[in-house]
Protein backbone atom coordinates (compact mmCIF):
# COMPACT_ATOMS: atom_id res chain seq x y z
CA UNK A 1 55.72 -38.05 -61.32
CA UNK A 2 58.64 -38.20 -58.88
CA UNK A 3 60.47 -35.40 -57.44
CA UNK A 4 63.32 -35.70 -59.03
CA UNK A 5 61.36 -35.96 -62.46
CA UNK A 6 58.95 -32.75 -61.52
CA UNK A 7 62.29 -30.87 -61.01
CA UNK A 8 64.23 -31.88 -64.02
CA UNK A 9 61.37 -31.27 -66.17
CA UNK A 10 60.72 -27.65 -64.77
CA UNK A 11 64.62 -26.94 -65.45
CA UNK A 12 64.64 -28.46 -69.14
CA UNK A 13 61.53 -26.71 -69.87
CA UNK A 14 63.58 -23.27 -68.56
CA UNK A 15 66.81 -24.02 -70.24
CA UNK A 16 65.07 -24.92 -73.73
CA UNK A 17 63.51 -21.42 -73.90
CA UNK A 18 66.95 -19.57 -72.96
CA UNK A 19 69.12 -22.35 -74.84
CA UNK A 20 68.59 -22.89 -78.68
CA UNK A 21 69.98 -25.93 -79.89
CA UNK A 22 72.95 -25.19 -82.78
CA UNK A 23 71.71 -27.32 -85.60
CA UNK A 24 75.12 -26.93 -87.31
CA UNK A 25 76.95 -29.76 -85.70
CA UNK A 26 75.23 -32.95 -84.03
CA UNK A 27 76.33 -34.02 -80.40
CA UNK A 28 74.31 -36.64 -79.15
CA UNK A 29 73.93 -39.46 -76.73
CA UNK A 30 72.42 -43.27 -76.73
CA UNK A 31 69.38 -43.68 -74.13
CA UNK A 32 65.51 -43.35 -75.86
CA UNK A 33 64.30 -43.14 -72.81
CA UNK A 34 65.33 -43.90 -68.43
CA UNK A 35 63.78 -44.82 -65.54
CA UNK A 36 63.55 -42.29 -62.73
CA UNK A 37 62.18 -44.14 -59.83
CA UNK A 38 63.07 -43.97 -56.39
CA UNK A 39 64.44 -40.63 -57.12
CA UNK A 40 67.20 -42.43 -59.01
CA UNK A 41 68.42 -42.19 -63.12
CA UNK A 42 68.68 -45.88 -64.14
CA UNK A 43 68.45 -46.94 -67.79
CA UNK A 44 65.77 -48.30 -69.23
CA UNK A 45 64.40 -51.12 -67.52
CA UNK A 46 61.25 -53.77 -67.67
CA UNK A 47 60.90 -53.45 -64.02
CA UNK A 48 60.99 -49.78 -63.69
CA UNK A 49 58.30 -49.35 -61.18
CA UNK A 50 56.82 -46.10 -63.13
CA UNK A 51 56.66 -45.48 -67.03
CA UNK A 52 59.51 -44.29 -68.79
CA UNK A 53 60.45 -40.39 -69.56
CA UNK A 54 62.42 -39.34 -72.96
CA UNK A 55 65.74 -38.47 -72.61
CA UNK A 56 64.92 -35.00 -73.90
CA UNK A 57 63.31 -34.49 -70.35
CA UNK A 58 66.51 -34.78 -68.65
CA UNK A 59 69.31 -33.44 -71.22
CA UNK A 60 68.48 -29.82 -70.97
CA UNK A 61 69.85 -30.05 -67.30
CA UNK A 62 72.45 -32.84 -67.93
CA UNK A 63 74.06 -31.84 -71.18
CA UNK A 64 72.57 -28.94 -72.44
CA UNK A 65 75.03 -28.92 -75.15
CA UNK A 66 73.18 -31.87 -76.87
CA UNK A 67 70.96 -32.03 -80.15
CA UNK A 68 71.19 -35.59 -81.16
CA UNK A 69 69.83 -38.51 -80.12
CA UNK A 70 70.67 -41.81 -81.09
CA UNK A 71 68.07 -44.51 -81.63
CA UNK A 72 68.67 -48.59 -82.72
CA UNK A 73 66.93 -50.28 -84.63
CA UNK A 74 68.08 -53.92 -84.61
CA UNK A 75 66.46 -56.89 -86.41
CA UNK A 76 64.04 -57.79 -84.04
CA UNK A 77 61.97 -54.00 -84.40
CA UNK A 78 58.75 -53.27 -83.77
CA UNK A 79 56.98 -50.18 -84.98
CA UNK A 80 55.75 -49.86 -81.07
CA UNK A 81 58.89 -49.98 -79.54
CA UNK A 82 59.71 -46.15 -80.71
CA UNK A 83 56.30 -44.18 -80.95
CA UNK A 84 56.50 -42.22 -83.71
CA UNK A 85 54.10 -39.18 -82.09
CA UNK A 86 56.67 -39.04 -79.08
CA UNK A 87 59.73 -38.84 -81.19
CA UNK A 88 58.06 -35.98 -82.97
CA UNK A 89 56.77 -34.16 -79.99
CA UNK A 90 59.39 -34.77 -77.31
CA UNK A 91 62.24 -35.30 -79.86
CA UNK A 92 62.18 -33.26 -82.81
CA UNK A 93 59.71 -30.50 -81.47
CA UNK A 94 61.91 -29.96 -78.43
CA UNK A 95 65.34 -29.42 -81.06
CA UNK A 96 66.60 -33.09 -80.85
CA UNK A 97 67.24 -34.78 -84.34
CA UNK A 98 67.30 -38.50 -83.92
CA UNK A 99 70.16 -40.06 -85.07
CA UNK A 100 68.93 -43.88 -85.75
CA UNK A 101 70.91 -46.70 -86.64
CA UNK A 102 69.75 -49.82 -88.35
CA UNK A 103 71.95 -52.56 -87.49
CA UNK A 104 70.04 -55.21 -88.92
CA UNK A 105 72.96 -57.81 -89.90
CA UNK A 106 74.84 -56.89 -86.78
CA UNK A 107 77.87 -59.11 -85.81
CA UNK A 108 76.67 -62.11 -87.98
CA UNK A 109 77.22 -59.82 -91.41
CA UNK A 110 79.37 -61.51 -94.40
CA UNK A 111 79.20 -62.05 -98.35
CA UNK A 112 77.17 -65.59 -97.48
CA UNK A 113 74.77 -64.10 -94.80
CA UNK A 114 74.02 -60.66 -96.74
CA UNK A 115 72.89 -62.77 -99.76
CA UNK A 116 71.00 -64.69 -97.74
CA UNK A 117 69.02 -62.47 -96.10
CA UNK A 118 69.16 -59.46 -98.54
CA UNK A 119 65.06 -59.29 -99.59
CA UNK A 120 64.02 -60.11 -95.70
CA UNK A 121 66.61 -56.99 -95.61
CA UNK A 122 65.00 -54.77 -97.58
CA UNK A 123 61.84 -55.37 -96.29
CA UNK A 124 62.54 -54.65 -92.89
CA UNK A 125 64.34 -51.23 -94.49
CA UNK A 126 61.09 -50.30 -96.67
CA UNK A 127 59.43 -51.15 -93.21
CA UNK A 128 61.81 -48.36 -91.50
CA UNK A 129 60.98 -46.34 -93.99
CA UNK A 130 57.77 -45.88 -93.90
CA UNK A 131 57.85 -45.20 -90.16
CA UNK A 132 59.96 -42.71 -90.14
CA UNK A 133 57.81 -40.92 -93.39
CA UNK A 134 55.39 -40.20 -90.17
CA UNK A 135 58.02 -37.55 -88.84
CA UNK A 136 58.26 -34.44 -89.80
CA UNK A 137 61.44 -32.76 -89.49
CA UNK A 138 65.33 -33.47 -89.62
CA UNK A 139 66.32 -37.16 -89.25
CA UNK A 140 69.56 -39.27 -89.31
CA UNK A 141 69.65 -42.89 -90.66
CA UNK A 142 73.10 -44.44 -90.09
CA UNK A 143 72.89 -48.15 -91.86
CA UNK A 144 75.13 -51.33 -90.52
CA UNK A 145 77.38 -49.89 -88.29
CA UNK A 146 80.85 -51.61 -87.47
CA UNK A 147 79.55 -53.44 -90.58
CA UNK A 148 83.10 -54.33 -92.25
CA UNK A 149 84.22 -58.13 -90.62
CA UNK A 150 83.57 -61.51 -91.72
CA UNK A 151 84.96 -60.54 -95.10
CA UNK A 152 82.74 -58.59 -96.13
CA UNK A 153 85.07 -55.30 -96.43
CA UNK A 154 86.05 -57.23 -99.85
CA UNK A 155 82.93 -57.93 -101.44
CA UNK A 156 82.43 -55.03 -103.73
CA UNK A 157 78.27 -56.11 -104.39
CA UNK A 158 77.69 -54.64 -101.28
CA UNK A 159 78.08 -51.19 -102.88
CA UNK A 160 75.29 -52.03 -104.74
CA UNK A 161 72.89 -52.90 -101.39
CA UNK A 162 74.04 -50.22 -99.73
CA UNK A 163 73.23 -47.54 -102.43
CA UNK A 164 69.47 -49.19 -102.67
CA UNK A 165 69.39 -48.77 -98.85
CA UNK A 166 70.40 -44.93 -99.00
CA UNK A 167 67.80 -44.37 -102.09
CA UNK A 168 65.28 -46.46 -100.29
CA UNK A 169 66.00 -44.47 -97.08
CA UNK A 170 65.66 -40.85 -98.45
CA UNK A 171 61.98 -41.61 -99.23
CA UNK A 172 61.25 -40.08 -96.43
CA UNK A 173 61.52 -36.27 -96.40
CA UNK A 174 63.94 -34.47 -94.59
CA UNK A 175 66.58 -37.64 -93.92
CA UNK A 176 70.15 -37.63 -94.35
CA UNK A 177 71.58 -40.94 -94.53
CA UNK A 178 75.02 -42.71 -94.14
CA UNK A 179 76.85 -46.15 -93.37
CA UNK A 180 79.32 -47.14 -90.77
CA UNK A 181 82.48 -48.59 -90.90
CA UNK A 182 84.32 -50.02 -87.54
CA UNK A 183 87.66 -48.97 -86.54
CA UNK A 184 89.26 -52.43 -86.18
CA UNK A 185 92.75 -53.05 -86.52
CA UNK A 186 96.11 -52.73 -84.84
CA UNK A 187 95.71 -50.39 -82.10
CA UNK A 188 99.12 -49.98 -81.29
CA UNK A 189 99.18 -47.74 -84.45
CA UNK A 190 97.31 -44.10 -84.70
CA UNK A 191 97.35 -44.33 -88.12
CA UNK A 192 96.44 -47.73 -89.08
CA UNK A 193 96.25 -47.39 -92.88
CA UNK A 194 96.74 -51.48 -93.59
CA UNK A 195 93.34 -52.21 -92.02
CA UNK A 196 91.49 -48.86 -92.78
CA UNK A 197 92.15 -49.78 -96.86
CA UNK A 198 90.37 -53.44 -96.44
CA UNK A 199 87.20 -52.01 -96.38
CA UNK A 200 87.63 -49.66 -99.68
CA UNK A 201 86.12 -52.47 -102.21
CA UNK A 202 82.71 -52.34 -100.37
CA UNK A 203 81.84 -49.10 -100.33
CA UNK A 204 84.22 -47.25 -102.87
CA UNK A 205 81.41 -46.71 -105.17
CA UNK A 206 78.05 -46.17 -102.32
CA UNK A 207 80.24 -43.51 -100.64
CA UNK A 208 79.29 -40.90 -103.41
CA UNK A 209 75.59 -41.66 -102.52
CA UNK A 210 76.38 -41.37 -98.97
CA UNK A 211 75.62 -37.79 -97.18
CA UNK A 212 78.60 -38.09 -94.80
CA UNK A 213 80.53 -41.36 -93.88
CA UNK A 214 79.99 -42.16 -89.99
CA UNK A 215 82.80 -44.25 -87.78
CA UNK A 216 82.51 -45.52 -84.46
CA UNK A 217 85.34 -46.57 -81.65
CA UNK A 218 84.86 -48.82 -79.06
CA UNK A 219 87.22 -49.61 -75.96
CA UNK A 220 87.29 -51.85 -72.85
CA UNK A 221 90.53 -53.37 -71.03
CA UNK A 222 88.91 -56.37 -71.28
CA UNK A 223 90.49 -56.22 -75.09
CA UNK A 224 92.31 -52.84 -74.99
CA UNK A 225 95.55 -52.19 -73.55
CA UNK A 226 95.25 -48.97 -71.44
CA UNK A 227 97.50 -47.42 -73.84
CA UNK A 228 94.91 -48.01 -76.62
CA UNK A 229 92.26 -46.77 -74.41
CA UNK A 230 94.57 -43.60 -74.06
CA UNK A 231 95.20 -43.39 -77.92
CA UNK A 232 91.49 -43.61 -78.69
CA UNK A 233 91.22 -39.64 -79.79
CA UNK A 234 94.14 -39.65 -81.57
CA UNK A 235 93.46 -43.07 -83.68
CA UNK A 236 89.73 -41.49 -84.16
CA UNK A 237 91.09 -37.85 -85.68
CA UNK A 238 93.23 -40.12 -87.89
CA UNK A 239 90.44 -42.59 -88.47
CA UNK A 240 88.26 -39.23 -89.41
CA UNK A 241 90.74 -37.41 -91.62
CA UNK A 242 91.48 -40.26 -93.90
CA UNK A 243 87.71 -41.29 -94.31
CA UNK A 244 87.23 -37.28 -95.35
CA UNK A 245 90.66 -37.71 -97.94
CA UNK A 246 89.67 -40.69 -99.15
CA UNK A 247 85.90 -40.22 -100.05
CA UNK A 248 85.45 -36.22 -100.15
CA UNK A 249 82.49 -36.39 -97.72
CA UNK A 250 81.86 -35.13 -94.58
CA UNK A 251 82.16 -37.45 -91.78
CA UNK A 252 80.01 -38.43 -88.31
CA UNK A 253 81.28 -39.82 -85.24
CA UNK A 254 78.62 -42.28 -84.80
CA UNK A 255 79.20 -43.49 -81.60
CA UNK A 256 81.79 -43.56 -79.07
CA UNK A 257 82.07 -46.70 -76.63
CA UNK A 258 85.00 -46.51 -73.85
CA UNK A 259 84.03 -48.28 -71.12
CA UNK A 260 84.76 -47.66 -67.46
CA UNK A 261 85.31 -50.59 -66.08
CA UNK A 262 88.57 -51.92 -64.46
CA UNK A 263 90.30 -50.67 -61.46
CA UNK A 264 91.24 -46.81 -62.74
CA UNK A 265 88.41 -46.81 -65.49
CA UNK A 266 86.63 -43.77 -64.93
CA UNK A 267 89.94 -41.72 -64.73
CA UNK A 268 90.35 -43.38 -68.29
CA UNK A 269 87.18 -42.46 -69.67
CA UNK A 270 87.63 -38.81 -68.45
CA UNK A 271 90.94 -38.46 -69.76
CA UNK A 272 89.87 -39.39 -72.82
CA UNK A 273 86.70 -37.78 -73.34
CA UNK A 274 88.78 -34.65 -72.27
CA UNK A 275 90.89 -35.09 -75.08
CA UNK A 276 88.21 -35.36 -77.93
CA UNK A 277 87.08 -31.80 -76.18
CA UNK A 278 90.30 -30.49 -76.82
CA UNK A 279 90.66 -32.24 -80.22
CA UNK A 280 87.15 -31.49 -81.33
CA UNK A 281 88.01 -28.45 -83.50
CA UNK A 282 90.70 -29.98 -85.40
CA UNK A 283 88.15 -32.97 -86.15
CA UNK A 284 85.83 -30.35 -87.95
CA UNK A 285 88.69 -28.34 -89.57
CA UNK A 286 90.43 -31.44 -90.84
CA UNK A 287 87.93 -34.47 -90.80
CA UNK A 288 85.01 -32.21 -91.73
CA UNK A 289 83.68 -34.00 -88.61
CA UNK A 290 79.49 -32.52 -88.56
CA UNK A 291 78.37 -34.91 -85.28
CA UNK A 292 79.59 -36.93 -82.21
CA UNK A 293 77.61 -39.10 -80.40
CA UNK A 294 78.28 -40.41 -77.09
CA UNK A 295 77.37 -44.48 -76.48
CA UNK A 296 75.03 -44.29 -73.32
CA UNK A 297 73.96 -41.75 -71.45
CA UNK A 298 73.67 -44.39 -68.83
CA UNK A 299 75.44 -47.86 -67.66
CA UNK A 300 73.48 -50.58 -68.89
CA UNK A 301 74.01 -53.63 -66.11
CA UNK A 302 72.04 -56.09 -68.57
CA UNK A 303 74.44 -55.16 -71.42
CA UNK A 304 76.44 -58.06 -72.93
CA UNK A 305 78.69 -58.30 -76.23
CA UNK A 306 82.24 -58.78 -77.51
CA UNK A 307 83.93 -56.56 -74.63
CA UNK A 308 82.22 -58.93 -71.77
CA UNK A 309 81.66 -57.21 -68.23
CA UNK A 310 82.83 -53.75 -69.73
CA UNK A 311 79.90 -53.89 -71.79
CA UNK A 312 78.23 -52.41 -68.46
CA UNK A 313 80.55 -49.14 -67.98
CA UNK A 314 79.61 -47.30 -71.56
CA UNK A 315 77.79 -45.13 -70.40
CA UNK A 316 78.38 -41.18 -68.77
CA UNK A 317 76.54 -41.80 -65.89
CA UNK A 318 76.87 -45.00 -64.03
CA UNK A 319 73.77 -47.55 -63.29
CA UNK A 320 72.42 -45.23 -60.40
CA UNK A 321 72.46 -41.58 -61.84
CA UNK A 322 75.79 -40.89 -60.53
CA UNK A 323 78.05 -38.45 -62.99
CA UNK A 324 81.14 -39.75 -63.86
CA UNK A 325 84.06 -37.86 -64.21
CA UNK A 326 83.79 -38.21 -68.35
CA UNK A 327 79.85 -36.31 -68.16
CA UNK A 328 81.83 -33.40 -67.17
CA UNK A 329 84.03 -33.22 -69.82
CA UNK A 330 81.29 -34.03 -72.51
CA UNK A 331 79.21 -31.08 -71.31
CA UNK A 332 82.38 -29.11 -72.17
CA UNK A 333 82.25 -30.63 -76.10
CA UNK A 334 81.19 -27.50 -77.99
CA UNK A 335 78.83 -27.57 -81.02
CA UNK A 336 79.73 -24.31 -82.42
């Protein structure tokens, strides 16, 4: 164990006694677990010359404002990536609820694709399942997030797969369980209400199964304007509030992605990230908004996807450990 790892334990174990986490509203980050070699905070890495720590070990100190954790569980899991002992002892026993998200179609998700692959689906869900039966305590599953593209917004069977994923889900004890749709659109508009109704035939009916109804938002100026990076809280309270009208159900920021990369990006970032501070209360008031979770803790350099080299600048803390100007202003989110 490093110095800078000896240290950060010995303050989380400090601030966890004198700091109980509020359980009422969720604020989370991405990052299982980091690398702290070389006295350095790097995400998780195969070369990290060390082993891993949890997150857990270093959010006390970071963000001690944080309960929530959020896990992925793509289509390639294994039941060894995510021990199941250390998400009880150094997740859930230290006041952290993971918050895990099964994106098993991912990007390549439509009518053809879902019927397809619905049984190899299922059993990759029941799979899920029965791993997460082995914890005991408070758990999030968010299914298919970003799930509504490639037409699939308009295919009303998918109601049907999504309710047997929720029932299948709540198997295991203690688990509240959602889906979540993808702000996508015309960002020019706050309230985007043409695009946010194309995905009402898909889940019009599993929404009343649903616990909450999640959302995510993700920025880069590699597709953004700056002025849509800058409009990002306000779309996302608007985004919030008409989920909440239009369904009756709580609803669960389930992750939020603005990168900062380009030439003023971190001044971006922190603006906005200062803004869903300020706006936070109205979320809950008006959106019924019960969690918010943050992308990445940490930049991830090997990172790659739709927005290209922003991909890279997600996180709070950029690829060395170095705060950016947004950590600051998500310590200041308040979960009362």
């Amino acid at each position: 164990m490093n110095r800078l790892h000896r240290w950060l334990v010995v303050c989380s174990t400090i601030m966890m006694v004198s700091m109980p986490v509020e359980a009422r509203f969720y604020l989370g980050v991405g990052g299982y677990e980091v690398c702290t070699a070389e006295n350095q905070l790097t995400a998780y890495r195969d070369n990290c010359p060390q082993a891993h720590v949890p997150v857990t070990d270093l959010l006390p100190v970071l963000a001690p404002n944080t309960n929530a954790v959020s896990i992925w569980i793509n289509r390639d899991w294994q039941e060894d990536w995510y021990s199941a002992e250390d998400i009880q002892h150094k997740y859930i026993d230290r006041g952290y609820t993971p918050v895990f998200i099964f994106y098993w179609f991912a990007d390549d998700i439509s009518p053809e694709f879902v019927e397809t692959n619905r049984e190899a689906y299922l059993k990759d869900l029941q799979r899920f399942t029965t791993f997460i039966q082995q914890i005991d305590g408070e758990k999030l599953v968010i299914l298919n997030p970003e799930f509504n593209q490639n037409g699939i917004g308009a295919y009303a069977p998918f109601n049907d797969l999504l309710i047997e994923s929720m029932q299948m889900v709540r198997q295991a004890p203690d688990t509240k369980v959602s889906f979540c749709v993808g702000d996508f659109g015309d960002y020019s508009y706050v309230r985007d209400l043409q695009n946010w109704k194309t995905f009402h035939p898909s889940i019009v009916r599993a929404a009343q199964e649903a616990d909450f109804i999640s959302f995510q938002e993700m920025r880069a100026v590699t597709r953004n304007s700056v002025q849509g990076l800058d409009q990002t809280p306000y779309r996302a309270l608007e985004f919030a509030r008409y989920l909440h009208e239009t369904y009756n159900k709580p609803t669960f920021f389930a992750y939020l992605a603005l990168s900062s990369y380009g030439s003023e990006g971190e001044d971006v970032q922190e603006a906005v990230y200062k803004q869903f501070s300020a706006l936070l209360p109205i979320f809950k008031q008006q959106a019924d908004l019960i969690g918010f979770n943050s992308f990445h803790l940490l930049d991830v350099p090997y990172h790659q996807g739709y927005f290209k080299e922003a991909e890279k600048h997600f996180g709070l803390m950029d690829q060395r450990g170095r705060e950016k100007g947004a950590m600051e202003a998500f310590r200041r989110l308040n979960t009362n």
